[in-house]
N, C-alpha and C. Protein backbone atom coordinates (compact mmCIF):
# COMPACT_ATOMS: atom_id res chain seq x y z
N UNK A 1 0.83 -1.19 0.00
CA UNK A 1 0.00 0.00 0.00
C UNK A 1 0.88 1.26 0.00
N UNK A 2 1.78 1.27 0.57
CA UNK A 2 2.60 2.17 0.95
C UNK A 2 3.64 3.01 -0.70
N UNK A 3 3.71 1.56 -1.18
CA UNK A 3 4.57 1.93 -2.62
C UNK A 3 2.89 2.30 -3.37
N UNK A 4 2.32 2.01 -3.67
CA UNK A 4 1.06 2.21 -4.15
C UNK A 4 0.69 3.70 -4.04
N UNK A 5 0.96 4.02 -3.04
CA UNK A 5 0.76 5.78 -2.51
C UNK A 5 2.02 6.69 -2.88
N UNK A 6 3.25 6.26 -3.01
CA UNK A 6 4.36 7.31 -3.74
C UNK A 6 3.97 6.97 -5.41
N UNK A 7 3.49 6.03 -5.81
CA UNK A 7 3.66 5.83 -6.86
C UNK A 7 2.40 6.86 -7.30
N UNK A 8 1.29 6.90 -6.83
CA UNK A 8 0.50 7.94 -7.26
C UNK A 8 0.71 9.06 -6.94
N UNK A 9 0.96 9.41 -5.61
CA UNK A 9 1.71 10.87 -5.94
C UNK A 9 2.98 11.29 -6.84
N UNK A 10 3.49 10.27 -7.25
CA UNK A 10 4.45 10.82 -8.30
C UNK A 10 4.29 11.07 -9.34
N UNK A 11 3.31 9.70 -10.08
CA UNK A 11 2.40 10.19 -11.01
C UNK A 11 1.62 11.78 -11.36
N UNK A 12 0.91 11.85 -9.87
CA UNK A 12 0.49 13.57 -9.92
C UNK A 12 1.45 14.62 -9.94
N UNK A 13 2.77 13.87 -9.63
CA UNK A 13 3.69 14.95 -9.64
C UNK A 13 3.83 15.40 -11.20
N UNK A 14 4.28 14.15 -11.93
CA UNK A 14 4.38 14.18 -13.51
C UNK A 14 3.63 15.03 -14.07
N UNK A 15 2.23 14.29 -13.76
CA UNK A 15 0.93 15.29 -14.59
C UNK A 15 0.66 16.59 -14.44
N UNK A 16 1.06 17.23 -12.87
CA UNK A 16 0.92 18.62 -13.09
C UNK A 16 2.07 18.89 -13.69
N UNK A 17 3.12 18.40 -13.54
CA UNK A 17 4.58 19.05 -14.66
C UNK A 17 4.29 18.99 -15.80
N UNK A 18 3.26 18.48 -16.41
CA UNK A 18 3.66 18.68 -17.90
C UNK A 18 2.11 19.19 -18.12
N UNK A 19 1.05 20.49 -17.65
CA UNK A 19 0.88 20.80 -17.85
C UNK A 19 0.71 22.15 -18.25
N UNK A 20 -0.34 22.68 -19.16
CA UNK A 20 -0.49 23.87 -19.84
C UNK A 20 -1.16 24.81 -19.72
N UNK A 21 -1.37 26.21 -19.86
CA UNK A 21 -2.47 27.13 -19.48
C UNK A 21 -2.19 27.51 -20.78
N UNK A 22 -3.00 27.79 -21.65
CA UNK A 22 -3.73 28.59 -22.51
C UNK A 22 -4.47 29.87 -22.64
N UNK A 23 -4.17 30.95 -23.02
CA UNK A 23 -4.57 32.36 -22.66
C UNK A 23 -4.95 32.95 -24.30
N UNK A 24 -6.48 33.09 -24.72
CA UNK A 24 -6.15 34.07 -25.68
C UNK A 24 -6.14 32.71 -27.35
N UNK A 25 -5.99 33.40 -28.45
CA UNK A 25 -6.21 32.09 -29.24
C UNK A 25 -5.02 32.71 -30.45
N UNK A 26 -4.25 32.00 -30.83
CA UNK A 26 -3.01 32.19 -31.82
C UNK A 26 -3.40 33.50 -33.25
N UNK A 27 -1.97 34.47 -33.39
CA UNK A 27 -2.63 35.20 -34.07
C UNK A 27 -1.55 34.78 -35.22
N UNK A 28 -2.40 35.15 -36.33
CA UNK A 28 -1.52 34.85 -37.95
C UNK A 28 -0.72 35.73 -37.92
N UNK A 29 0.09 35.95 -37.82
CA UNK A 29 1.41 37.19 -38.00
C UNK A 29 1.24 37.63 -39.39
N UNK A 30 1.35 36.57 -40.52
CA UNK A 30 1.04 37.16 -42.04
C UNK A 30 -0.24 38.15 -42.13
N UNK A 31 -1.49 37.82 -41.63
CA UNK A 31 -2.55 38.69 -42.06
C UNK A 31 -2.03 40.22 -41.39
N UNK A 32 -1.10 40.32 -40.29
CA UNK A 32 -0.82 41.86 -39.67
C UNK A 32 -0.49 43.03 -40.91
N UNK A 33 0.16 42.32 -41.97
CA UNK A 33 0.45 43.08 -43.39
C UNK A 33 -0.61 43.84 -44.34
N UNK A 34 -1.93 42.72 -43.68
CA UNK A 34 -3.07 43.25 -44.26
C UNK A 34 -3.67 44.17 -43.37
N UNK A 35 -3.84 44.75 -42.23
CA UNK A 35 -3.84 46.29 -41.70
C UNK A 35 -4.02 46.87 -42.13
N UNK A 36 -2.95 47.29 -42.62
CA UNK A 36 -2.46 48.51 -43.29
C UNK A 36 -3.14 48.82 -44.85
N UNK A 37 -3.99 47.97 -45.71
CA UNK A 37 -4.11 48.26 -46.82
C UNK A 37 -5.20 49.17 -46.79
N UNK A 38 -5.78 50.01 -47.98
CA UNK A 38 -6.37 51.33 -47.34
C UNK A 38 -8.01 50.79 -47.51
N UNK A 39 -8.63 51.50 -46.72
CA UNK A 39 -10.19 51.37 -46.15
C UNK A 39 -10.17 50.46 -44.83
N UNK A 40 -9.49 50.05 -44.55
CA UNK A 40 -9.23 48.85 -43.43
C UNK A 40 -9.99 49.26 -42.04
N UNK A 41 -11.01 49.22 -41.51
CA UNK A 41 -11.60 49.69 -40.61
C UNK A 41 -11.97 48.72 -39.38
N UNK A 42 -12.71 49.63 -38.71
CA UNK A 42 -13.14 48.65 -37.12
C UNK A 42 -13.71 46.89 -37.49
N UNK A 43 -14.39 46.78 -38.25
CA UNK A 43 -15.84 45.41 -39.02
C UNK A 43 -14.30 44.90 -39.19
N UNK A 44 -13.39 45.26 -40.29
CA UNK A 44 -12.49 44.34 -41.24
C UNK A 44 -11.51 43.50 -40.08
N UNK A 45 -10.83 44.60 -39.22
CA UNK A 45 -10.18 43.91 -38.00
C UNK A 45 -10.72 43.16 -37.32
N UNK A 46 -12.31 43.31 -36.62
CA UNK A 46 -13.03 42.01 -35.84
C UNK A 46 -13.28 40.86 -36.87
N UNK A 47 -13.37 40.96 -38.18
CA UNK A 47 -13.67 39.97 -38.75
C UNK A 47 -12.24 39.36 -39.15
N UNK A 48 -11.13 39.99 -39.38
CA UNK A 48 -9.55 38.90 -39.65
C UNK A 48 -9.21 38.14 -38.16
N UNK A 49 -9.16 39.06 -36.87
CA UNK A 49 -8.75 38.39 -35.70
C UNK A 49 -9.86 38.38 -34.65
N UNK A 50 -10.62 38.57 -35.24
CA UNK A 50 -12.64 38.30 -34.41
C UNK A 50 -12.18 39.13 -33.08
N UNK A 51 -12.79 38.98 -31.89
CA UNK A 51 -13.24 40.74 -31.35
C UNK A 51 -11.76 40.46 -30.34
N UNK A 52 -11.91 41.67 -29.84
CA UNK A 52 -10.61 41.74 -29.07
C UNK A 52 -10.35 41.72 -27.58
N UNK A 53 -9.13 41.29 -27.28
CA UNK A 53 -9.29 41.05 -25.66
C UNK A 53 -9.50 42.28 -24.79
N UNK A 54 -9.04 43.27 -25.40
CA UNK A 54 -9.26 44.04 -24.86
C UNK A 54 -9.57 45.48 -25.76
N UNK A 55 -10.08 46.82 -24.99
CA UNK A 55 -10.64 48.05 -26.03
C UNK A 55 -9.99 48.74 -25.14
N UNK A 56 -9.08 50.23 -25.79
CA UNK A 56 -9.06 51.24 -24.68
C UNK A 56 -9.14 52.33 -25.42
N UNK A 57 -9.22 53.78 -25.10
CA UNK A 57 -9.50 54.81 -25.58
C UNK A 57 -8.19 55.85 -25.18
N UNK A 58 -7.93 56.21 -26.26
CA UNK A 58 -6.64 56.42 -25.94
C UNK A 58 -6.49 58.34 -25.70
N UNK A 59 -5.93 59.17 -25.22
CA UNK A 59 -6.11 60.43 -25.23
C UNK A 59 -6.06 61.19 -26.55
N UNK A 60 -5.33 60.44 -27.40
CA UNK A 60 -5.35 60.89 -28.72
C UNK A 60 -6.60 60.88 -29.43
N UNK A 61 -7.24 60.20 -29.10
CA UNK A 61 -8.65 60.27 -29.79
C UNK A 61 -8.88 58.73 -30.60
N UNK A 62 -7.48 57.96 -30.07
CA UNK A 62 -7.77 56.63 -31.35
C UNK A 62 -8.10 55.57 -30.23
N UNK A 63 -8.79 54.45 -30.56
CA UNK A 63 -8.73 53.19 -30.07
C UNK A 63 -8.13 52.23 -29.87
N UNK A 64 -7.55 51.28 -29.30
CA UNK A 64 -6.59 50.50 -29.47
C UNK A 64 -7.35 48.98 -29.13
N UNK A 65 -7.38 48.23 -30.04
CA UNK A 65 -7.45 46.71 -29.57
C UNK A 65 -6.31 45.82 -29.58
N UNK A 66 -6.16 45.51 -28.79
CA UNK A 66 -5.15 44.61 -28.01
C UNK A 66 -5.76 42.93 -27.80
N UNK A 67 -5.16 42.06 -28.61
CA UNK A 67 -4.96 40.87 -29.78
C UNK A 67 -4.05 39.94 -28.03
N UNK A 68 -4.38 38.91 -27.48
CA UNK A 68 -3.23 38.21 -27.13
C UNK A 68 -3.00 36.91 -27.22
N UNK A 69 -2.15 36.15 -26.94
CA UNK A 69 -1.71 34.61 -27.06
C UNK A 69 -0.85 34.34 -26.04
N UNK A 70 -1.19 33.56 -25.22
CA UNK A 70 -0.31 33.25 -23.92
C UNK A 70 -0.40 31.33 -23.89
N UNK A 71 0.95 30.91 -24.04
CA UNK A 71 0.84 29.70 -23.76
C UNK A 71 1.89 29.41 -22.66
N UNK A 72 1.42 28.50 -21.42
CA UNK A 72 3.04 28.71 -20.53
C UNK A 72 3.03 27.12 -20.15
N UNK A 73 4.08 26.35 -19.56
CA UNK A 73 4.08 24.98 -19.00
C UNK A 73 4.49 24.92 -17.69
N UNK A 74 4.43 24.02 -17.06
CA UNK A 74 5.08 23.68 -15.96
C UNK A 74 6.58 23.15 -16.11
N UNK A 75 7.59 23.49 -15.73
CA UNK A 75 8.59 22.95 -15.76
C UNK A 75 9.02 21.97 -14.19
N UNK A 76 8.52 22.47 -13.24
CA UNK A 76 8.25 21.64 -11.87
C UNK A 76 7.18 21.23 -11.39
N UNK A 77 7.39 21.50 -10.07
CA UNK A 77 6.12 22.15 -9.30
C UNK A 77 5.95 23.57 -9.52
N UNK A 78 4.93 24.14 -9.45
CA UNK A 78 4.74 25.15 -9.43
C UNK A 78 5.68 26.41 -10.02
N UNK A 79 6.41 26.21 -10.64
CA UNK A 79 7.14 26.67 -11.82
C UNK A 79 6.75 26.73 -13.08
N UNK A 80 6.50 28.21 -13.54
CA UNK A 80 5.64 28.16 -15.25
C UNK A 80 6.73 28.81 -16.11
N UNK A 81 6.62 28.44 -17.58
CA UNK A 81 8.10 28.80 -18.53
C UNK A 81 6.86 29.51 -19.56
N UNK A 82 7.57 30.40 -19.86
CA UNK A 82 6.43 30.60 -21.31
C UNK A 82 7.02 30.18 -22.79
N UNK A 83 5.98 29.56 -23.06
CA UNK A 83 6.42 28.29 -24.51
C UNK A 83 6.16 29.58 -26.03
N UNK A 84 4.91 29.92 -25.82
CA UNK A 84 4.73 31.26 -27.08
C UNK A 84 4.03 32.33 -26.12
N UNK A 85 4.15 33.35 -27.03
CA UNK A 85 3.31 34.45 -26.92
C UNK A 85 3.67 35.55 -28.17
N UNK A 86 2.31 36.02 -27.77
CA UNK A 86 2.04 36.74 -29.22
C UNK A 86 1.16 38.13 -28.86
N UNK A 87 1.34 39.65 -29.21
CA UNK A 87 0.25 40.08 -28.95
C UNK A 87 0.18 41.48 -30.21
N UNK A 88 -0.81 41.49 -30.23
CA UNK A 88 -1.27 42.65 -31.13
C UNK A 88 -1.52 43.71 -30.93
N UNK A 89 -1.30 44.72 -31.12
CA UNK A 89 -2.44 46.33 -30.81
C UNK A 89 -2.39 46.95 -32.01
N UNK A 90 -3.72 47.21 -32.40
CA UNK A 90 -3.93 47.65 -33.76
C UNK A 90 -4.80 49.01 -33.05
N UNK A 91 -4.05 50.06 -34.00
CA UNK A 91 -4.72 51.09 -33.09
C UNK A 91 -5.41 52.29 -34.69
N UNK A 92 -6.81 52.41 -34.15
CA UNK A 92 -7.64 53.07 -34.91
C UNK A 92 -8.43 54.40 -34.46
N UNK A 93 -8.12 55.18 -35.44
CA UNK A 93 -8.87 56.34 -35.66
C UNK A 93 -9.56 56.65 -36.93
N UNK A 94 -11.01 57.65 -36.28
CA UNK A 94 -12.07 57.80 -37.17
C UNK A 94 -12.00 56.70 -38.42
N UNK A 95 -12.51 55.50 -37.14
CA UNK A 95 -12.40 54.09 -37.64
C UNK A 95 -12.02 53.18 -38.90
N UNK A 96 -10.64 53.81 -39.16
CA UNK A 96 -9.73 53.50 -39.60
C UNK A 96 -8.42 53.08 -39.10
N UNK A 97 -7.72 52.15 -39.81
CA UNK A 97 -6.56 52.02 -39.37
C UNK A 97 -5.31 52.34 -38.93
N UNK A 98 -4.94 52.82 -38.32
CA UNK A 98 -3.42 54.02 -38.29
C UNK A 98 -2.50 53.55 -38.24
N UNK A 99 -2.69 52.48 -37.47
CA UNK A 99 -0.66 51.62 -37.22
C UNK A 99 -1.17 50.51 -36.46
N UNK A 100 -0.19 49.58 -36.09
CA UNK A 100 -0.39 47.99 -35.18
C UNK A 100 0.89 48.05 -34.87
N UNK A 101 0.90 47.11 -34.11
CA UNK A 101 2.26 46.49 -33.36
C UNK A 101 1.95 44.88 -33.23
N UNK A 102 2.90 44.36 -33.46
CA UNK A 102 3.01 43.10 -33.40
C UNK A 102 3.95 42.18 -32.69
N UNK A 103 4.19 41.43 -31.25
CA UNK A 103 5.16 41.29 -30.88
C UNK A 103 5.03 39.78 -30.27
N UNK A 104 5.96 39.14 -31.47
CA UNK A 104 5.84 37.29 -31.26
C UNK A 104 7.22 37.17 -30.10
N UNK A 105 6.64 36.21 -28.97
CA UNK A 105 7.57 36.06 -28.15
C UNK A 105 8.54 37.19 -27.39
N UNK A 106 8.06 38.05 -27.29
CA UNK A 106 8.70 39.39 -26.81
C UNK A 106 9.82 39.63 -27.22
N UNK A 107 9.88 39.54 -28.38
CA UNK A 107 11.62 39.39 -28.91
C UNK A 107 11.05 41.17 -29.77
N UNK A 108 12.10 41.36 -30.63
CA UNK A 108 11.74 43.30 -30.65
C UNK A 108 10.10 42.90 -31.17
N UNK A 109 10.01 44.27 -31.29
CA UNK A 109 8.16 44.59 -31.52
C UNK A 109 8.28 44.90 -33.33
N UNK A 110 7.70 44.47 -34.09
CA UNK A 110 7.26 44.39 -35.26
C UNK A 110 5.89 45.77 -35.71
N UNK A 111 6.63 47.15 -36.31
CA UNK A 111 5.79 48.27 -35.59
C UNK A 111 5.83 48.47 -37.13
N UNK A 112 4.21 48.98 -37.57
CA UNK A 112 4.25 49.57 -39.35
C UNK A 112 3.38 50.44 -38.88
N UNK A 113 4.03 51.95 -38.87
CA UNK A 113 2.88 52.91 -39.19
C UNK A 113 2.76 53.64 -40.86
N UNK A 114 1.96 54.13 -40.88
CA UNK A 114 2.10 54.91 -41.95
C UNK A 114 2.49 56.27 -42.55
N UNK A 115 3.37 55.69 -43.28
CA UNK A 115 4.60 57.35 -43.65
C UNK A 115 3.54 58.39 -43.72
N UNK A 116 3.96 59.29 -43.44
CA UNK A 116 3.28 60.91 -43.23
C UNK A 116 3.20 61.37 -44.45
N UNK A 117 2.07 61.79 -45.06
CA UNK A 117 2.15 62.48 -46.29
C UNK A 117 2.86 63.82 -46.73
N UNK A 118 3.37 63.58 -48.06
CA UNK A 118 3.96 64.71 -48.11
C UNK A 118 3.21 65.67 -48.79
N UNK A 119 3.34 66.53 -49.24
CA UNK A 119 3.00 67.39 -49.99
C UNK A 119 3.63 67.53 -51.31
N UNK A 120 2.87 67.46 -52.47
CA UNK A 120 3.20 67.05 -53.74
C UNK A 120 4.04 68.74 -54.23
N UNK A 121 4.73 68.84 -54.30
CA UNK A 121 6.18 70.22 -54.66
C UNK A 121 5.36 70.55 -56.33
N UNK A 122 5.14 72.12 -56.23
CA UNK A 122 4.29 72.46 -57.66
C UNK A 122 5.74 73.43 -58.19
C-alpha cells in the first residue's frame, strides 16, 4: 500500500509538470500586413482576428485593440516557462486604421505605421 501511494503521488507529480495554461487564441502574423491596406476599418479587424481582448481609448482620440496569445508549461512544481506568446495592438482612428504592433515572443516589436504624407512640390 505504501509503494502504491508514492507511486500515485508521483504520477500527480508528472501530470501537473507537464501541464499547460492557454490564454487568448493564436494570431496569424502574415494577415498583420493586411492592416495597413487602405479602407481597413473597425468590421475588417473584428472579422480577420474576431473581437478583441481588450478596447481602450486612448487620449489621442484613437482606439486601441489589443490581440493576445499566452501559452506557458510547468517545468516543476509550481514553476511556469512561457512556450509562445504573441500580442497585437492595432490602433484606430475615425475608424480607420493608423498603425499595429506586433510582438511574437517578446523578442523586438514588429511596428508599421504609416509614412506621413507629403505634400506634392508644384
Amino acid at each position: 500500500m505504501r509503494y502504491l501511494s508514492i507511486a500515485l503521488v508521483l504520477l500527480l507529480a508528472l501530470t501537473v509538470g507537464c501541464a499547460k495554461t492557454i490564454e487568448g487564441k493564436k494570431i496569424d502574423g502574415a494577415k498583420t500586413k493586411d492592416l495597413l491596406a487602405p479602407g481597413t476599418n473597425e468590421s475588417r479587424v473584428v472579422q480577420m482576428f474576431g473581437q478583441p481582448q481588450q478596447k481602450e481609448s486612448l487620449p489621442s482620440g484613437e482606439t486601441k485593440y489589443i490581440y493576445y496569445y499566452r501559452e506557458t508549461g510547468l517545468m516543476g512544481l509550481f514553476r511556469t516557462r512561457p512556450q509562445d506568446q504573441q500580442r497585437l495592438e492595432v490602433f484606430l482612428k475615425d475608424n480607420t486604421v493608423e498603425r499595429y504592433r506586433y510582438i511574437y515572443n517578446e523578442v523586438d516589436p514588429i511596428t508599421t505605421d504609416i509614412p506621413p504624407i507629403k505634400p506634392e512640390k508644384k
